[in-house]
PDB file of N, CA and C in Angstrom:
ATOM      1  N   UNK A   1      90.085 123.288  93.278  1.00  0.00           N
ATOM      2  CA  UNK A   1      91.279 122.510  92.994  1.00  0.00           C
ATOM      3  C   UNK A   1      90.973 121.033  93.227  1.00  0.00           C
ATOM      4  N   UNK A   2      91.254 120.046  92.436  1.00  0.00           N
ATOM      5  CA  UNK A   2      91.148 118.904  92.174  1.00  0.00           C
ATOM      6  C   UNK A   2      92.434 118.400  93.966  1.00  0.00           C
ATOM      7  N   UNK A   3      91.642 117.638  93.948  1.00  0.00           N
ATOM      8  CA  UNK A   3      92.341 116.202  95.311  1.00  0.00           C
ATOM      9  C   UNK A   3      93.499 115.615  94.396  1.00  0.00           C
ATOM     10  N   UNK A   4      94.521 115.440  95.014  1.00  0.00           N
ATOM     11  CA  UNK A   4      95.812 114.814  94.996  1.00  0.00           C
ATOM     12  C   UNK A   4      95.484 113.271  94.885  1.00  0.00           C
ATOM     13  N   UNK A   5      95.751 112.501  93.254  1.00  0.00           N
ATOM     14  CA  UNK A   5      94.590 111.276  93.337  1.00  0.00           C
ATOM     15  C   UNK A   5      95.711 110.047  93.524  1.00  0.00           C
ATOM     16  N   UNK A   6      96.081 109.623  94.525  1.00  0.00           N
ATOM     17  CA  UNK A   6      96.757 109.018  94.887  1.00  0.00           C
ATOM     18  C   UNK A   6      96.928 107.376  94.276  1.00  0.00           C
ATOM     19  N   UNK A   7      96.079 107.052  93.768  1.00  0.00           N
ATOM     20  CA  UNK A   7      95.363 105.954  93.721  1.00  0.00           C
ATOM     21  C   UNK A   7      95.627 105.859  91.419  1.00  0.00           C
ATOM     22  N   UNK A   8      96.347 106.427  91.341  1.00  0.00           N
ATOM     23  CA  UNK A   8      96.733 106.939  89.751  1.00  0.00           C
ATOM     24  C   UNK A   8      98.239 106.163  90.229  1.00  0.00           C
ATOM     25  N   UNK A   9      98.625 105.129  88.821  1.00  0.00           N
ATOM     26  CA  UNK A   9      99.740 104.228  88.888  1.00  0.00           C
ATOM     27  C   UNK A   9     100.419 105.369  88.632  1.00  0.00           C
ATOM     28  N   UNK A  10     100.455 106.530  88.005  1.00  0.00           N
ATOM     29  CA  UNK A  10     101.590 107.783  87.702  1.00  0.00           C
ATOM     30  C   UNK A  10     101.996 108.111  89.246  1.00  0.00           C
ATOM     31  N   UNK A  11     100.861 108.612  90.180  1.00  0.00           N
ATOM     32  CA  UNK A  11     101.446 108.953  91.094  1.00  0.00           C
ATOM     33  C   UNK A  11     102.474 108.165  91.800  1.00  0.00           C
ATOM     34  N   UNK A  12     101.302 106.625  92.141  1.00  0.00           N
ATOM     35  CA  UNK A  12     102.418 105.939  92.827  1.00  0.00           C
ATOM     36  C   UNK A  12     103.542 105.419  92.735  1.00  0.00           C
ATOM     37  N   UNK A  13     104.008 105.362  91.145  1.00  0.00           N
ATOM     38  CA  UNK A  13     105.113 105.260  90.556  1.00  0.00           C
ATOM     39  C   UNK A  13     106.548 106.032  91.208  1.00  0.00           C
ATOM     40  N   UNK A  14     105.536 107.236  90.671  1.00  0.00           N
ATOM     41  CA  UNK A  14     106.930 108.441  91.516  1.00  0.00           C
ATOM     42  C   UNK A  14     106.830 108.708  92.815  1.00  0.00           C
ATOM     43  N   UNK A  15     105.845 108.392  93.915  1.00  0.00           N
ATOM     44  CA  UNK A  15     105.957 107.983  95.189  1.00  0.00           C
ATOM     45  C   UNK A  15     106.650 106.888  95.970  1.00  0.00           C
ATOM     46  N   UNK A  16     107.030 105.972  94.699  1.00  0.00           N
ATOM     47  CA  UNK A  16     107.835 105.044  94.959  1.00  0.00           C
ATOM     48  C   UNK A  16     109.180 104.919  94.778  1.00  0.00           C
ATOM     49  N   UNK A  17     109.376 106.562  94.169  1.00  0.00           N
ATOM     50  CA  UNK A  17     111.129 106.651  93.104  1.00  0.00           C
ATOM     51  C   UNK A  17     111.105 107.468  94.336  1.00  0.00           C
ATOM     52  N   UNK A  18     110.048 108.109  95.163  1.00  0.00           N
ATOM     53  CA  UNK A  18     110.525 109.358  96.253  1.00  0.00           C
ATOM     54  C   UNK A  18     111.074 108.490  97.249  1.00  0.00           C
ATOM     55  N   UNK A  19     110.193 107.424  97.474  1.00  0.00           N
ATOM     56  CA  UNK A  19     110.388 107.092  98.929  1.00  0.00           C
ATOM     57  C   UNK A  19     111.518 105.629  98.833  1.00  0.00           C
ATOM     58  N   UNK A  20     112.091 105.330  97.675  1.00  0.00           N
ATOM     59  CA  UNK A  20     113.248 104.992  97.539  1.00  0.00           C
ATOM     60  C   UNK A  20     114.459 105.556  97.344  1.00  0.00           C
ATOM     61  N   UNK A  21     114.311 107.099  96.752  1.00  0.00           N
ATOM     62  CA  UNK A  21     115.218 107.902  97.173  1.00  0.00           C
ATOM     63  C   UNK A  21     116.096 107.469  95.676  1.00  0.00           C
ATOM     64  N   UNK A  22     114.914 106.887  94.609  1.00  0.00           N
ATOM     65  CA  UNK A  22     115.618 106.724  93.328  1.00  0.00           C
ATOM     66  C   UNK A  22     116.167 107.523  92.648  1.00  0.00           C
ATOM     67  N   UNK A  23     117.154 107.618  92.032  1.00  0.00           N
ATOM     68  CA  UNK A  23     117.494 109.057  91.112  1.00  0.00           C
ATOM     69  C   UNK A  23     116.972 108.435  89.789  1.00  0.00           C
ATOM     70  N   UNK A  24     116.382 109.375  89.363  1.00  0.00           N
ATOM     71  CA  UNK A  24     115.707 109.604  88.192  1.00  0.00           C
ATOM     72  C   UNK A  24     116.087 110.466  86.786  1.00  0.00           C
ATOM     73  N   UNK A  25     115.847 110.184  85.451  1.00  0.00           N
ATOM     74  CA  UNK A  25     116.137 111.398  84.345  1.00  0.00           C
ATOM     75  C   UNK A  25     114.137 111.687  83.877  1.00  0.00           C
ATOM     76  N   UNK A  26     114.734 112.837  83.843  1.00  0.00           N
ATOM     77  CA  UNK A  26     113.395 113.558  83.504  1.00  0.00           C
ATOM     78  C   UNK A  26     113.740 114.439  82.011  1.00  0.00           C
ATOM     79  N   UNK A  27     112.699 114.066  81.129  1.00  0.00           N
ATOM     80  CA  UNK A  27     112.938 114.620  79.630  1.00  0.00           C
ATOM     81  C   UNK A  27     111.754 115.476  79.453  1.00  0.00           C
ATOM     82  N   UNK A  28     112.443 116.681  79.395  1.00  0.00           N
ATOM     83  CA  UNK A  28     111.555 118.256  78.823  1.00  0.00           C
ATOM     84  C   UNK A  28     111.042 118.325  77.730  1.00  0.00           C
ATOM     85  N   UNK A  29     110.090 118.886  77.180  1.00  0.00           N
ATOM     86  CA  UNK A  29     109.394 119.479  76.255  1.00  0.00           C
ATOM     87  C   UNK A  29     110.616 120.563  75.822  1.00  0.00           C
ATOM     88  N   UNK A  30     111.179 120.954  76.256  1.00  0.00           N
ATOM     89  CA  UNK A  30     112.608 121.745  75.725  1.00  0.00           C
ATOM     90  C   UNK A  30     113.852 121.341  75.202  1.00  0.00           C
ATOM     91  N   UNK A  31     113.576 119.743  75.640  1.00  0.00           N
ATOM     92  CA  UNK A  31     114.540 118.493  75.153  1.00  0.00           C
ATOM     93  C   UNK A  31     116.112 118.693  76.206  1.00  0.00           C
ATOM     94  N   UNK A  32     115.935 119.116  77.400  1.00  0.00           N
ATOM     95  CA  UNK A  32     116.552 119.025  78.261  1.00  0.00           C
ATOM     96  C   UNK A  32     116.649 118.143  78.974  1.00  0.00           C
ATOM     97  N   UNK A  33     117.495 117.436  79.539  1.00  0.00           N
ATOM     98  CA  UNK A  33     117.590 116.193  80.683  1.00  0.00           C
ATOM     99  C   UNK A  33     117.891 116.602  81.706  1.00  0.00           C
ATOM    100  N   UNK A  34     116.896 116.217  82.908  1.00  0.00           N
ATOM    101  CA  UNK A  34     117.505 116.486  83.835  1.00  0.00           C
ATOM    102  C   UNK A  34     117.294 115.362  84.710  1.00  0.00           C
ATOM    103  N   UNK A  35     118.407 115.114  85.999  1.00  0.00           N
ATOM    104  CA  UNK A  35     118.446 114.035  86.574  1.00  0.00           C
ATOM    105  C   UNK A  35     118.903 114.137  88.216  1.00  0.00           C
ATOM    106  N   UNK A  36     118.320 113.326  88.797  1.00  0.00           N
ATOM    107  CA  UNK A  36     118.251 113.851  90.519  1.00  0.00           C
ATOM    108  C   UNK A  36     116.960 112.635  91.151  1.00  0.00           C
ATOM    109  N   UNK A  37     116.472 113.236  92.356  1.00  0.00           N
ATOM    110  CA  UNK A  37     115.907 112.655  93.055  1.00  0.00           C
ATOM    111  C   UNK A  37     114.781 113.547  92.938  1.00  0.00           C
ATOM    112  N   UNK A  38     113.641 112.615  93.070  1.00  0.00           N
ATOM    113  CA  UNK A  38     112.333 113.650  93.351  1.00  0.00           C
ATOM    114  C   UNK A  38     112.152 113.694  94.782  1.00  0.00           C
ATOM    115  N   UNK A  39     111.813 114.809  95.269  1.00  0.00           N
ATOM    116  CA  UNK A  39     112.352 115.437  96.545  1.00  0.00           C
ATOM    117  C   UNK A  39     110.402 115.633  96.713  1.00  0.00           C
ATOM    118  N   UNK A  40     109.451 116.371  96.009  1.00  0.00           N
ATOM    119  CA  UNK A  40     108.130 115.901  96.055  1.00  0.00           C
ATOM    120  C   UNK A  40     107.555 116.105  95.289  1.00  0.00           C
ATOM    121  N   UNK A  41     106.417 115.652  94.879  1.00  0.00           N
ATOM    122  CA  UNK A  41     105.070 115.576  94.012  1.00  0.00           C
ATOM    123  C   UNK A  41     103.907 116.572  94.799  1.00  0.00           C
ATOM    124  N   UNK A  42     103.432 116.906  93.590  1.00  0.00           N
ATOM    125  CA  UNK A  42     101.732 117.664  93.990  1.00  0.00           C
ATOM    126  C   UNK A  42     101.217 117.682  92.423  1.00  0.00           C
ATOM    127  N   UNK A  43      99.823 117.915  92.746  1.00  0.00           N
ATOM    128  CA  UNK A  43      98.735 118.362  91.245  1.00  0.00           C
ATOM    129  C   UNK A  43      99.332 118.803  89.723  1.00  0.00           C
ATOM    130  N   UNK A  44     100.587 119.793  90.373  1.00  0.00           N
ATOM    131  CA  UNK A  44     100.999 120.607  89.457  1.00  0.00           C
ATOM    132  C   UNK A  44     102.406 120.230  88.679  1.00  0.00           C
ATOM    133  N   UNK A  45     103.059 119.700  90.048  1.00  0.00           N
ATOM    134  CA  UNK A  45     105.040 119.872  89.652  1.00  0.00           C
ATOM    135  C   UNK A  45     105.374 119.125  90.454  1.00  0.00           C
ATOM    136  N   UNK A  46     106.752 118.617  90.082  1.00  0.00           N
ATOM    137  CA  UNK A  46     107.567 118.048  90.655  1.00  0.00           C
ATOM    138  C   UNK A  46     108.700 118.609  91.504  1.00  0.00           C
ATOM    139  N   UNK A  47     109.155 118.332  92.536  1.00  0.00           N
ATOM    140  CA  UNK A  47     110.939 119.057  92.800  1.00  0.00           C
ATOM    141  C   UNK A  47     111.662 118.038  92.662  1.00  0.00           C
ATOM    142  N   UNK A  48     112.836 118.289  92.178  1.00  0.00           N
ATOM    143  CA  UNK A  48     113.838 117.410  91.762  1.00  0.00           C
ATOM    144  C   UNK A  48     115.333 117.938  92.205  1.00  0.00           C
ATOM    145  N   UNK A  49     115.802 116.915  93.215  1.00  0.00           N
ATOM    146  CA  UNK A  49     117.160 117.667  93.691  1.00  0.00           C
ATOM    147  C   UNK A  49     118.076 116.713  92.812  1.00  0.00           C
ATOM    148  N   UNK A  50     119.046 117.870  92.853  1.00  0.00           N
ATOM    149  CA  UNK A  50     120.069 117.495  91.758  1.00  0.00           C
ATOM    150  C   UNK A  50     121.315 116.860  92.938  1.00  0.00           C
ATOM    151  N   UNK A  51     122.712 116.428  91.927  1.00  0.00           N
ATOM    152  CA  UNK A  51     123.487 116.079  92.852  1.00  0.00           C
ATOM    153  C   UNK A  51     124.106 117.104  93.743  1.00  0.00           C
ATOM    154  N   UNK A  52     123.838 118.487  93.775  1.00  0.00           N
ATOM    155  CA  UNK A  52     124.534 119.273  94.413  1.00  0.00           C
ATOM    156  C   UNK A  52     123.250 120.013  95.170  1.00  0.00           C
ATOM    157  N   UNK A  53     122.545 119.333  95.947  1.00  0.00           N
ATOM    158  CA  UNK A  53     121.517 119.600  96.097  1.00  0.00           C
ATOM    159  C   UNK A  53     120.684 120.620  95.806  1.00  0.00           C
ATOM    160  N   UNK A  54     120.623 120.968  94.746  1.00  0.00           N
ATOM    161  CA  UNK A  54     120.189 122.226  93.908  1.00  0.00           C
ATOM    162  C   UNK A  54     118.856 121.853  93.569  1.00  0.00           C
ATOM    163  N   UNK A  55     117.894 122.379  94.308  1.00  0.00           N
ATOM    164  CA  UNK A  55     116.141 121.977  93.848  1.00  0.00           C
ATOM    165  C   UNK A  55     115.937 122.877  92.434  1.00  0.00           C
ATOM    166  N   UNK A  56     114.855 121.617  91.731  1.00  0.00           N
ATOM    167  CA  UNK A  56     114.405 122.548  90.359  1.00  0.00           C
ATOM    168  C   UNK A  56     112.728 121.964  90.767  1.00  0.00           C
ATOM    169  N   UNK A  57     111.897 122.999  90.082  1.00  0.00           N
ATOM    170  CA  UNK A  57     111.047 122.926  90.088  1.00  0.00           C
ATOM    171  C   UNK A  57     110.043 122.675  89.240  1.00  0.00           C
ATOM    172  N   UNK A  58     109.673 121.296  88.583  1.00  0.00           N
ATOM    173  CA  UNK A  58     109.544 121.191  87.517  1.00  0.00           C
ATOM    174  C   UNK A  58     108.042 120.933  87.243  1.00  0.00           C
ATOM    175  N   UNK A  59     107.391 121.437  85.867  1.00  0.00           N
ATOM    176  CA  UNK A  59     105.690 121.378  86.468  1.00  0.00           C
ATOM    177  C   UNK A  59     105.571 120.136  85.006  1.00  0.00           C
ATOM    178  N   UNK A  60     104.531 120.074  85.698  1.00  0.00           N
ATOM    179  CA  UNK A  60     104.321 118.421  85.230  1.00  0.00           C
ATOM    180  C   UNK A  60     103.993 118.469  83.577  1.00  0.00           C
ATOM    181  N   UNK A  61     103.121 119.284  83.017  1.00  0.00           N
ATOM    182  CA  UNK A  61     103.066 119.405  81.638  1.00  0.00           C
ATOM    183  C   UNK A  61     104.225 119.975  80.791  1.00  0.00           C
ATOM    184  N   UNK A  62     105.286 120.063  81.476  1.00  0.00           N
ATOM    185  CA  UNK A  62     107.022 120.590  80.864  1.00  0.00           C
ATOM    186  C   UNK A  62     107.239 118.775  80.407  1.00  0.00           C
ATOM    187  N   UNK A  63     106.928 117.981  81.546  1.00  0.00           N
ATOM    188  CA  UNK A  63     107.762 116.428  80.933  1.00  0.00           C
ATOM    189  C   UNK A  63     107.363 115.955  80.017  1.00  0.00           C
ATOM    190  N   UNK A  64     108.664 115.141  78.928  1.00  0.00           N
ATOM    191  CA  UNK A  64     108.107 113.983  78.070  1.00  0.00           C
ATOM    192  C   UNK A  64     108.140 113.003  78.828  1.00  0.00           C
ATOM    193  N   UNK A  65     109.032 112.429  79.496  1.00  0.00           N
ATOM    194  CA  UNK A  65     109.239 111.104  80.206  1.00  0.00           C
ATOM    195  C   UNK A  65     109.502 111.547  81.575  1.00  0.00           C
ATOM    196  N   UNK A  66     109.756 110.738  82.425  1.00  0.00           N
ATOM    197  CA  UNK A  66     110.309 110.605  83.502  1.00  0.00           C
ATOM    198  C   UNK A  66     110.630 108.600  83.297  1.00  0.00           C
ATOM    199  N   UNK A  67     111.890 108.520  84.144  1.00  0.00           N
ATOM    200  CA  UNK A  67     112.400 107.160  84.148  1.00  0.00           C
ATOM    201  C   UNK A  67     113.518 107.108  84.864  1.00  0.00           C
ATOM    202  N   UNK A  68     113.733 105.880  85.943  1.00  0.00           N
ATOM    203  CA  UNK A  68     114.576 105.408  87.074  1.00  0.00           C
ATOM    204  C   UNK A  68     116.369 105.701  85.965  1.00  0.00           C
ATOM    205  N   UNK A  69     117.077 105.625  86.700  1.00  0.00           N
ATOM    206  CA  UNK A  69     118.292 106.008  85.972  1.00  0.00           C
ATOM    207  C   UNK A  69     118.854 104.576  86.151  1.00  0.00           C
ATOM    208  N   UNK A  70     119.386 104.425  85.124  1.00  0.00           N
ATOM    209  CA  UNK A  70     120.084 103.204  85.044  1.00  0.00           C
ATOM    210  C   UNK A  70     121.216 103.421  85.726  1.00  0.00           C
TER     211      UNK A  70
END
């Protein structure tokens, strides 16, 4: 298994929406929106709590975008 490459502007991007506690919309390959806080990152997926704190588990080759919510 590949190292967690920290040092990738993708990661630190969304290490920076985590640890601001940004809410975010995230756009599926299924053309679903979904929108929440990223709760954490790894290799694979994201978690994303929603407003009712409802975790989804989202793996990283499902996204088209990810982007701060206006």
């Amino acid at each position: 298994m590949a190292e967690f490459n920290t040092d990738l502007p993708s990661v630190r991007a969304i290490q920076q929406f985590l640890k601001d506690k940004q809410e975010v919309e995230l756009k599926l390959v299924t053309d679903d929106l979904l929108v929440g806080r990223i709760f954490w990152q790894d290799n694979d997926c994201l978690c994303l709590v929603d407003q009712y704190d409802q975790k989804t588990l989202v793996w990283r080759q499902a996204l088209v975008y990810l982007k701060p919510k206006a």
